[in-house]
PDB file of N, CA and C in Angstrom:
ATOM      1  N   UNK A   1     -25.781  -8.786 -12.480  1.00  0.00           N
ATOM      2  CA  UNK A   1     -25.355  -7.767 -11.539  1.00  0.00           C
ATOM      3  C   UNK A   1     -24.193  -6.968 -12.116  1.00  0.00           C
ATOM      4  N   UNK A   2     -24.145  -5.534 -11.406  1.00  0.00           N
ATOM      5  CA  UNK A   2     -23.174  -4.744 -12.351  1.00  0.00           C
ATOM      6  C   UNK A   2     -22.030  -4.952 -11.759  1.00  0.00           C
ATOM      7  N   UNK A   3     -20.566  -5.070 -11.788  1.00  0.00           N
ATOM      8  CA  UNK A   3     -19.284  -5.115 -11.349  1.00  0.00           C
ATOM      9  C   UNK A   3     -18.925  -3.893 -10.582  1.00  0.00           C
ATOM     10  N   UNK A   4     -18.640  -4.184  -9.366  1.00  0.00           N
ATOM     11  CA  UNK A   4     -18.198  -2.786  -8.483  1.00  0.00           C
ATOM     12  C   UNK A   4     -16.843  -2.304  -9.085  1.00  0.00           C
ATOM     13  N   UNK A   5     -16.903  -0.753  -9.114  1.00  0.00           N
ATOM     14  CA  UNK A   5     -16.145   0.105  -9.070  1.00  0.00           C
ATOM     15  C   UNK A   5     -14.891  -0.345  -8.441  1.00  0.00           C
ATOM     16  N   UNK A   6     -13.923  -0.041  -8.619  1.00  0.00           N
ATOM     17  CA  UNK A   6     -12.766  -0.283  -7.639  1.00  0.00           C
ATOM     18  C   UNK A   6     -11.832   1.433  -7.694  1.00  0.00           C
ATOM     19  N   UNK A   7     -11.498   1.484  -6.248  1.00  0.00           N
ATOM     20  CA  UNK A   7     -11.531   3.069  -6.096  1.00  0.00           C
ATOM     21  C   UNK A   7      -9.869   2.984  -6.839  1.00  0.00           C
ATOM     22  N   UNK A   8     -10.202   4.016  -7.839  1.00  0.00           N
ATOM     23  CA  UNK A   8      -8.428   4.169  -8.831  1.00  0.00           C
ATOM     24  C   UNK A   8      -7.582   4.550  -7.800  1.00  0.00           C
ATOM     25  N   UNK A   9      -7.926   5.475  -7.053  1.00  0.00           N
ATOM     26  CA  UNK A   9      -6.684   5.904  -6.388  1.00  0.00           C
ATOM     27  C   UNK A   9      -6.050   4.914  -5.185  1.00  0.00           C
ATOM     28  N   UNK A  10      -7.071   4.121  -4.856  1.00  0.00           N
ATOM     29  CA  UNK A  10      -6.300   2.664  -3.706  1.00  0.00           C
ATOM     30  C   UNK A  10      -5.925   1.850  -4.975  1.00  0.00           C
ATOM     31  N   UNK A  11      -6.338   1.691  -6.315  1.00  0.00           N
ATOM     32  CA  UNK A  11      -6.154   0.577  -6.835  1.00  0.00           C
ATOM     33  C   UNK A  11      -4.222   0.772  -7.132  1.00  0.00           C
ATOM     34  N   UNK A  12      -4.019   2.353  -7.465  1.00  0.00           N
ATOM     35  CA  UNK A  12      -2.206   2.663  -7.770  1.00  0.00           C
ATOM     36  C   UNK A  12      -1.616   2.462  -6.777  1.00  0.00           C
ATOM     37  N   UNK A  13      -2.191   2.345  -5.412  1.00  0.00           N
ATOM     38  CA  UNK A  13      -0.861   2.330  -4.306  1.00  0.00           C
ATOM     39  C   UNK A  13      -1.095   1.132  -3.453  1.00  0.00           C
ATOM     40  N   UNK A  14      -2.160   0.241  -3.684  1.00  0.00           N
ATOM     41  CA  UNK A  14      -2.122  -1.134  -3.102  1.00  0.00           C
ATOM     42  C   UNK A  14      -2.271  -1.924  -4.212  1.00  0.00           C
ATOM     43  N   UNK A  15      -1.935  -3.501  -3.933  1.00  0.00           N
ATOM     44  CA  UNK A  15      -1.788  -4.519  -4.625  1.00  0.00           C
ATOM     45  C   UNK A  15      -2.037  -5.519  -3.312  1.00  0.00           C
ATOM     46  N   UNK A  16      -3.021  -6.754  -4.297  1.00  0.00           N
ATOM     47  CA  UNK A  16      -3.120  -8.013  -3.121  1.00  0.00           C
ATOM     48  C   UNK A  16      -2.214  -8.721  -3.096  1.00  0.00           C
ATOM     49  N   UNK A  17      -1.872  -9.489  -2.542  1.00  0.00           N
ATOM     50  CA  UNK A  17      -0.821 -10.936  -2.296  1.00  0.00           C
ATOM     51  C   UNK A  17      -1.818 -11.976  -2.337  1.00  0.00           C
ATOM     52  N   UNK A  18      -1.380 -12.825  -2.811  1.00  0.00           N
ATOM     53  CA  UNK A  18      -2.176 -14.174  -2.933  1.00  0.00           C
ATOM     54  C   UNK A  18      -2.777 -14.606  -1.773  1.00  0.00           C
ATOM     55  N   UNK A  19      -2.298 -14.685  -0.856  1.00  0.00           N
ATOM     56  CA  UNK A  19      -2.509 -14.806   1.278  1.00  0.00           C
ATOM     57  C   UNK A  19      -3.768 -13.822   1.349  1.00  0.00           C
ATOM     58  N   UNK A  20      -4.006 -12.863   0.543  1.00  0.00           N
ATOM     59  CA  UNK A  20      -4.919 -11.821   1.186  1.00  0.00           C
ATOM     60  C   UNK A  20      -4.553 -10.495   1.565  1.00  0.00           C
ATOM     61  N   UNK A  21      -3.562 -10.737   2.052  1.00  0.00           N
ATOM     62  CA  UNK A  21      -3.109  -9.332   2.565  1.00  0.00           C
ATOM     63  C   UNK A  21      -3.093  -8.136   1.549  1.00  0.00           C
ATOM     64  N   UNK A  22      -2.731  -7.199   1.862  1.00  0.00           N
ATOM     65  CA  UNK A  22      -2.273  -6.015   1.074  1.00  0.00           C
ATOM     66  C   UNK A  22      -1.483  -5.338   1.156  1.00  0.00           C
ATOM     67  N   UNK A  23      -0.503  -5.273   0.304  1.00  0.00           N
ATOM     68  CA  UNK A  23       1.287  -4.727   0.191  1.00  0.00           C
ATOM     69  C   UNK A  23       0.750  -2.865  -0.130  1.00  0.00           C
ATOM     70  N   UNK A  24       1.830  -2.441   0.233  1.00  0.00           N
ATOM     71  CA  UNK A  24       1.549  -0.802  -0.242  1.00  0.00           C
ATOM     72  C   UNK A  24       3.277  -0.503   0.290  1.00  0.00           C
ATOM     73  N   UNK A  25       3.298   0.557  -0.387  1.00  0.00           N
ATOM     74  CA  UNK A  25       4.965   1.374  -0.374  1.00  0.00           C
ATOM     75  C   UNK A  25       5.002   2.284   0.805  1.00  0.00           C
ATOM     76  N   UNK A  26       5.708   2.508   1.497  1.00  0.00           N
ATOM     77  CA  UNK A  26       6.081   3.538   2.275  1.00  0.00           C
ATOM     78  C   UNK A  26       6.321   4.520   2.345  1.00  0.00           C
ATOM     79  N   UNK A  27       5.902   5.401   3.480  1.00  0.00           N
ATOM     80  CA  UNK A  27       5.692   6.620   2.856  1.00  0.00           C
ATOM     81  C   UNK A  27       6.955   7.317   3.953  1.00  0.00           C
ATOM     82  N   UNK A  28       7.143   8.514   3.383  1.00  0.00           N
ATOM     83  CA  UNK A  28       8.451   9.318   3.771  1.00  0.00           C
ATOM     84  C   UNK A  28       9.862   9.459   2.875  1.00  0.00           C
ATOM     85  N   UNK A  29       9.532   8.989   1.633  1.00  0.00           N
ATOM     86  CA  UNK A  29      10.375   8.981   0.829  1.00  0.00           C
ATOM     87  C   UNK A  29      10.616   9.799  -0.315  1.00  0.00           C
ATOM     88  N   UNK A  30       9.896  10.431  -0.174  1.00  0.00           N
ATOM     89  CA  UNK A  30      10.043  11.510  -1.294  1.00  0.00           C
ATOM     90  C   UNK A  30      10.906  13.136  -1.236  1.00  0.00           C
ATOM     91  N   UNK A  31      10.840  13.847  -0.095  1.00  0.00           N
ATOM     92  CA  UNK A  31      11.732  14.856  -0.006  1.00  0.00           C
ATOM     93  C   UNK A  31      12.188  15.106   1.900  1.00  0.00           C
ATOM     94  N   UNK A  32      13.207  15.934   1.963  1.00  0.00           N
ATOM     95  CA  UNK A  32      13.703  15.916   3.010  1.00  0.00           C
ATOM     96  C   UNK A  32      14.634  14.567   3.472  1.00  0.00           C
ATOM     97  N   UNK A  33      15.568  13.991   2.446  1.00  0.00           N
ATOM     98  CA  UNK A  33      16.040  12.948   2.363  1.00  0.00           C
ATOM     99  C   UNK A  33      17.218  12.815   2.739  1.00  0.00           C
ATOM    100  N   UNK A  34      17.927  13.981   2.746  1.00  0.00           N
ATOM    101  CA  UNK A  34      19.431  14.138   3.367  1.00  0.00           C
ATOM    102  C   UNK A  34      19.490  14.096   4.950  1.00  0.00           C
ATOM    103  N   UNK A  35      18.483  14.058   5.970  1.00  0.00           N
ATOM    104  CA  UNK A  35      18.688  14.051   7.567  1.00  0.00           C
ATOM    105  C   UNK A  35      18.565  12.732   7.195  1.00  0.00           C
ATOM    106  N   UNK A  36      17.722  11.689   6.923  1.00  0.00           N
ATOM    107  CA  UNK A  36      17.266  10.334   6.912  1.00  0.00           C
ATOM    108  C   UNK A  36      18.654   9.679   6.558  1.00  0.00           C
ATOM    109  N   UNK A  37      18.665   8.664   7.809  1.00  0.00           N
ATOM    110  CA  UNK A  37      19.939   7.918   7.651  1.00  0.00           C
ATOM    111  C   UNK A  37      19.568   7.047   6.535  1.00  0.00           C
ATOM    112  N   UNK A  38      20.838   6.694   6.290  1.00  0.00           N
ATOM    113  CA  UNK A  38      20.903   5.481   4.989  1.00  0.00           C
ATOM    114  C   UNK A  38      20.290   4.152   5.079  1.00  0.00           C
ATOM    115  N   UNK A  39      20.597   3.643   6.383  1.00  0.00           N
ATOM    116  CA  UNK A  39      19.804   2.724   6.853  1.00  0.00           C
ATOM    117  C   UNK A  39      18.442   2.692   7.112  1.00  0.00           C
ATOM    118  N   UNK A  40      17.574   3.723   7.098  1.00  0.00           N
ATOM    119  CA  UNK A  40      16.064   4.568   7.272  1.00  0.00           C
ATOM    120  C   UNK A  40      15.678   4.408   5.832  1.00  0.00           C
ATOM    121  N   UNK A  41      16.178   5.182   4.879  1.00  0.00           N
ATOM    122  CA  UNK A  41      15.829   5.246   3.575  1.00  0.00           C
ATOM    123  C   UNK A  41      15.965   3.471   3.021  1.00  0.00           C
ATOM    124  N   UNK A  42      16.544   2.825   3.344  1.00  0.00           N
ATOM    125  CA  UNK A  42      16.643   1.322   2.648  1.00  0.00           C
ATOM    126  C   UNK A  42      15.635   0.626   2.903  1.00  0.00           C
ATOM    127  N   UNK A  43      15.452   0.718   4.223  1.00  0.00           N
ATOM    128  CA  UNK A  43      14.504   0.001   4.525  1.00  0.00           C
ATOM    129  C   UNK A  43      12.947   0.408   4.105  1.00  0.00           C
ATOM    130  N   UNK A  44      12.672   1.788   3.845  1.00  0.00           N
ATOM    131  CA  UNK A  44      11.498   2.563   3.445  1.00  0.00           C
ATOM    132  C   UNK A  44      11.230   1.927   1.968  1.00  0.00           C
ATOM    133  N   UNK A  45      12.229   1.250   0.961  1.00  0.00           N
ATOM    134  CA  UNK A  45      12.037   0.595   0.263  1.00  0.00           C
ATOM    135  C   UNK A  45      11.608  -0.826  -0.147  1.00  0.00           C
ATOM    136  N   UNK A  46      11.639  -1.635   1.073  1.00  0.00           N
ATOM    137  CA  UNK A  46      10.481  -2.360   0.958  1.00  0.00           C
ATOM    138  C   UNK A  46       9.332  -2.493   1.123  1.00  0.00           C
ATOM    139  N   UNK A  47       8.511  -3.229   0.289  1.00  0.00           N
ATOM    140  CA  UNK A  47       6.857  -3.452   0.509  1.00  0.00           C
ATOM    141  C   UNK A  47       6.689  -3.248   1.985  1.00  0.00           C
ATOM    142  N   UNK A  48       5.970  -2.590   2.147  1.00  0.00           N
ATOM    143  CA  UNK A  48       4.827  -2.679   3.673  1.00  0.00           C
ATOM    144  C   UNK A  48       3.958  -3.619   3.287  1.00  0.00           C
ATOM    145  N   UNK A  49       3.356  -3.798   4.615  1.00  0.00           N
ATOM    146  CA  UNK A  49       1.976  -4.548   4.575  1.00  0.00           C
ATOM    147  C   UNK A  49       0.438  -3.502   5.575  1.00  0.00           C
ATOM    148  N   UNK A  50      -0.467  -3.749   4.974  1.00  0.00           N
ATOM    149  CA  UNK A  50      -1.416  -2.787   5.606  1.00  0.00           C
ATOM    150  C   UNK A  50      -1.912  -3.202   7.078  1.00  0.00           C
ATOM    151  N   UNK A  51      -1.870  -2.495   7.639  1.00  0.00           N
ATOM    152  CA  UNK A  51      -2.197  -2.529   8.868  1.00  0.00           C
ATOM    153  C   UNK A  51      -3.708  -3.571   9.185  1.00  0.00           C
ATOM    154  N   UNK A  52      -3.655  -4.205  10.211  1.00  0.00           N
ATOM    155  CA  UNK A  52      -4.632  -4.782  10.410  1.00  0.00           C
ATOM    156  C   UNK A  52      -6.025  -3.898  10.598  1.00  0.00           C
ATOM    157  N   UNK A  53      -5.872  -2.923  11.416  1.00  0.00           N
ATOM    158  CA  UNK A  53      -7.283  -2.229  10.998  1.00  0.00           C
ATOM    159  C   UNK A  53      -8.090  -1.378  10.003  1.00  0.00           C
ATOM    160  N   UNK A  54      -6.782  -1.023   8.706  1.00  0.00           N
ATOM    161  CA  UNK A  54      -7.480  -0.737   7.623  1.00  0.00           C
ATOM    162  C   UNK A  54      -7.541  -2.010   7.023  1.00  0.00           C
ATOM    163  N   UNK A  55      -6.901  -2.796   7.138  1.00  0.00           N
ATOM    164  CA  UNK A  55      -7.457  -4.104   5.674  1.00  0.00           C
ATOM    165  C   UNK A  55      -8.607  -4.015   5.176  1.00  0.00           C
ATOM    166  N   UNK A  56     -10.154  -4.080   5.870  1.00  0.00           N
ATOM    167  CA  UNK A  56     -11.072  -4.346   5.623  1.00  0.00           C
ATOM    168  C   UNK A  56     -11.431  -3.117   4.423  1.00  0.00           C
ATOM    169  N   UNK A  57     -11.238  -2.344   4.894  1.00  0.00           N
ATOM    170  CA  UNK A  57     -11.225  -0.725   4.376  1.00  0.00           C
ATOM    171  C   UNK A  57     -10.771  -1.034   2.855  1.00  0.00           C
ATOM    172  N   UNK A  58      -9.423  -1.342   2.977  1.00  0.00           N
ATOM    173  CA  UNK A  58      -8.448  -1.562   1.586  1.00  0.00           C
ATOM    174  C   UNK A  58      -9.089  -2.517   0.728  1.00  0.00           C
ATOM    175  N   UNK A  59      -9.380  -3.902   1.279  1.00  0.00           N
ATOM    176  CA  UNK A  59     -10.233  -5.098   0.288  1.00  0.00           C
ATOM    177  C   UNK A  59     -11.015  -4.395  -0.299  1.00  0.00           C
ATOM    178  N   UNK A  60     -12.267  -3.146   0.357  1.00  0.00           N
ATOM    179  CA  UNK A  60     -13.244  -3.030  -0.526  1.00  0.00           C
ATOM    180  C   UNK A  60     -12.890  -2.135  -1.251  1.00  0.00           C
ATOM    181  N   UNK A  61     -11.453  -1.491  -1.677  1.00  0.00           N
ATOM    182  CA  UNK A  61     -11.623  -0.352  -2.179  1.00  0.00           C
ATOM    183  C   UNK A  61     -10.827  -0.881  -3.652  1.00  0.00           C
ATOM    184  N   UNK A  62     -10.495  -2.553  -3.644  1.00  0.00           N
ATOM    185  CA  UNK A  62     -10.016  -3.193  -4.810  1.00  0.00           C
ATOM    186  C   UNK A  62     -10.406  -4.003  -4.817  1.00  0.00           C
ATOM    187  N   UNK A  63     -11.617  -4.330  -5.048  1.00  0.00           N
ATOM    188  CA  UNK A  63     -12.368  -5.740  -5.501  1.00  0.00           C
ATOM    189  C   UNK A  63     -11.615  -6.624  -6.287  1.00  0.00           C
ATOM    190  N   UNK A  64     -11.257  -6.361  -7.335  1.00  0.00           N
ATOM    191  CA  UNK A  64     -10.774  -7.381  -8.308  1.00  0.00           C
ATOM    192  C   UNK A  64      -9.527  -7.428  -8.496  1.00  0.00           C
ATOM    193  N   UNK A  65      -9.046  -6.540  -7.766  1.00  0.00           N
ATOM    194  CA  UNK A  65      -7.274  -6.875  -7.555  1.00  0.00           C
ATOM    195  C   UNK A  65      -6.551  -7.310  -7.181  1.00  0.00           C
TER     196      UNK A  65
END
């Protein structure tokens, strides 16, 4: 059997965790950064986790990752 594709562009902005889940970065961080309190922006720097109703979505779009 041939090895599925894994979609490049979910494969750069998610990663699995061993548990299953799927970590991804947060978004709002890139411009318009001076209203965003300091405490807003810190926290935008840790890992997220994907929402329970895309997961399923996300697994298939990184098979082997």
């Amino acid at each position: 059997m041939p090895k599925i594709k894994s979609n490049r562009g979910a494969a750069k902005r998610f990663k699995r965790t061993p548990s299953g889940a799927v970590k991804c970065n947060a978004s709002h961080r890139r411009h318009l950064l001076t209203k965003k309190s300091t405490k807003r922006k810190r926290q935008l720097r840790a890992p997220q986790r994907i929402h329970q109703s895309d997961l399923r979505a996300a697994r298939r779009m990184i098979p082997y990752c």
